[in-house]
C-alpha atoms as a PDB file:
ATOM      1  CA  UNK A   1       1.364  -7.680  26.494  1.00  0.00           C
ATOM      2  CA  UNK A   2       3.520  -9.846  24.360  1.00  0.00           C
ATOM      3  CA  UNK A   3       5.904  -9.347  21.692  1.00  0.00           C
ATOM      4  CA  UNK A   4       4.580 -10.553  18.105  1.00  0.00           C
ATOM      5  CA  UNK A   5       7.313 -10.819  15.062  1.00  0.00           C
ATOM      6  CA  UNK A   6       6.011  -9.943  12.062  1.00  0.00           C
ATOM      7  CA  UNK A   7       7.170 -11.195   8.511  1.00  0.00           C
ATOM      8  CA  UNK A   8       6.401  -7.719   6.598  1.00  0.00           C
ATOM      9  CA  UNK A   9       7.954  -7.291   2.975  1.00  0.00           C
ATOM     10  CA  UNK A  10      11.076  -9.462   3.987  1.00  0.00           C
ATOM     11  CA  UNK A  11      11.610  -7.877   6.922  1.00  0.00           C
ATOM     12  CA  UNK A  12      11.037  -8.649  10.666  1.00  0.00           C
ATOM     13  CA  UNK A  13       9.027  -6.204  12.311  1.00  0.00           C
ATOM     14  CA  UNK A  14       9.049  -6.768  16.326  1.00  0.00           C
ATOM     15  CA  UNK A  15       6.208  -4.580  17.695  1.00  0.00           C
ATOM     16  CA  UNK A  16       4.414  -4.728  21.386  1.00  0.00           C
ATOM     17  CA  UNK A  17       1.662  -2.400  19.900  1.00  0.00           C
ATOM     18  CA  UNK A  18      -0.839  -4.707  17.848  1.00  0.00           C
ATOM     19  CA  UNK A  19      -2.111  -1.445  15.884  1.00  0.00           C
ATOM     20  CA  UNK A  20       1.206  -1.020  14.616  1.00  0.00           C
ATOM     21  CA  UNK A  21       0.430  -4.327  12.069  1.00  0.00           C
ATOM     22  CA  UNK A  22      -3.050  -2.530  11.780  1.00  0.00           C
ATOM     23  CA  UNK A  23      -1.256   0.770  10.297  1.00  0.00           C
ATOM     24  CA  UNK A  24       0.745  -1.467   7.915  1.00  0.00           C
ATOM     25  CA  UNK A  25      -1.920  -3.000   6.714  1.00  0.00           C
ATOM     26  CA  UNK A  26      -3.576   0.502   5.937  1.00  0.00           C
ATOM     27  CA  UNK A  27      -0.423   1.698   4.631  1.00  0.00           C
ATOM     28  CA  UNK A  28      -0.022  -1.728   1.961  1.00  0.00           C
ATOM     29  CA  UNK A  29      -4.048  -0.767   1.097  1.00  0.00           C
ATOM     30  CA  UNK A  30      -3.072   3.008   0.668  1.00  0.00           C
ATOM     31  CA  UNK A  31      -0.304   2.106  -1.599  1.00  0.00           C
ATOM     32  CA  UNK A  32      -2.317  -0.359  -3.741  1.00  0.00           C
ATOM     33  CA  UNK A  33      -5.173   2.440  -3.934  1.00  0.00           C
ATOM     34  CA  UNK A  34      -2.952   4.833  -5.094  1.00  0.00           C
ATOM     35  CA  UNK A  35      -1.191   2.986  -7.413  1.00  0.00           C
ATOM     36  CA  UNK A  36      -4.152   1.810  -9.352  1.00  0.00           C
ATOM     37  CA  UNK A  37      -5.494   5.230  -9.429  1.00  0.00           C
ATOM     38  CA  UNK A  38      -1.898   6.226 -10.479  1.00  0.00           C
ATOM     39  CA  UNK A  39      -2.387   3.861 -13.831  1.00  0.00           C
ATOM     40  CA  UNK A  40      -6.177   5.208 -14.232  1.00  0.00           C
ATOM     41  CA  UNK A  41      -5.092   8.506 -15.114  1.00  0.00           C
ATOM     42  CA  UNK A  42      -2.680   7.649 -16.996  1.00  0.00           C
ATOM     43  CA  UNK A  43      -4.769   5.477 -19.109  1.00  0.00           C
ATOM     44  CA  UNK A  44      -7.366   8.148 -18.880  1.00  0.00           C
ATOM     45  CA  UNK A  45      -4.686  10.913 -20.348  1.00  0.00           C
ATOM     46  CA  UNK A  46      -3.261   8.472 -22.991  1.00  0.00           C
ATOM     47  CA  UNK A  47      -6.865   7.890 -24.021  1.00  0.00           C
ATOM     48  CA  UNK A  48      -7.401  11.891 -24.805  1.00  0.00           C
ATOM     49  CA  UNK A  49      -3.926  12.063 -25.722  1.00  0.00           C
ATOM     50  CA  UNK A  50      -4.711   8.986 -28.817  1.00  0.00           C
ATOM     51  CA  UNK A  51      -7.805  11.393 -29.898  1.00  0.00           C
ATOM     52  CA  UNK A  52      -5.757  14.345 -30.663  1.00  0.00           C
END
């Protein structure tokens, strides 16, 4: 199999294993998941929080 360089977040990632990119990819979706959901509950508190 042959070695693919990856440009990932300004570093080079050298893998042999093409799920490796695969994971990262989950892991950059994961992140961006989380963080929204991160800001929804923190709108959502603010929101009750305003009411009081």
């Amino acid at each position: 199999m042959r070695a693919m360089w990856w440009l990932k977040s300004g570093f080079l990632v050298w893998s042999e294993n093409p799920f490796f990119t695969q994971e990262l990819t989950m892991a950059d979706v994961a992140f961006v998941v989380t963080t929204i959901a991160v800001f929804a509950l923190v709108a959502f508190i603010a929101k009750g929080v305003a009411k009081l």
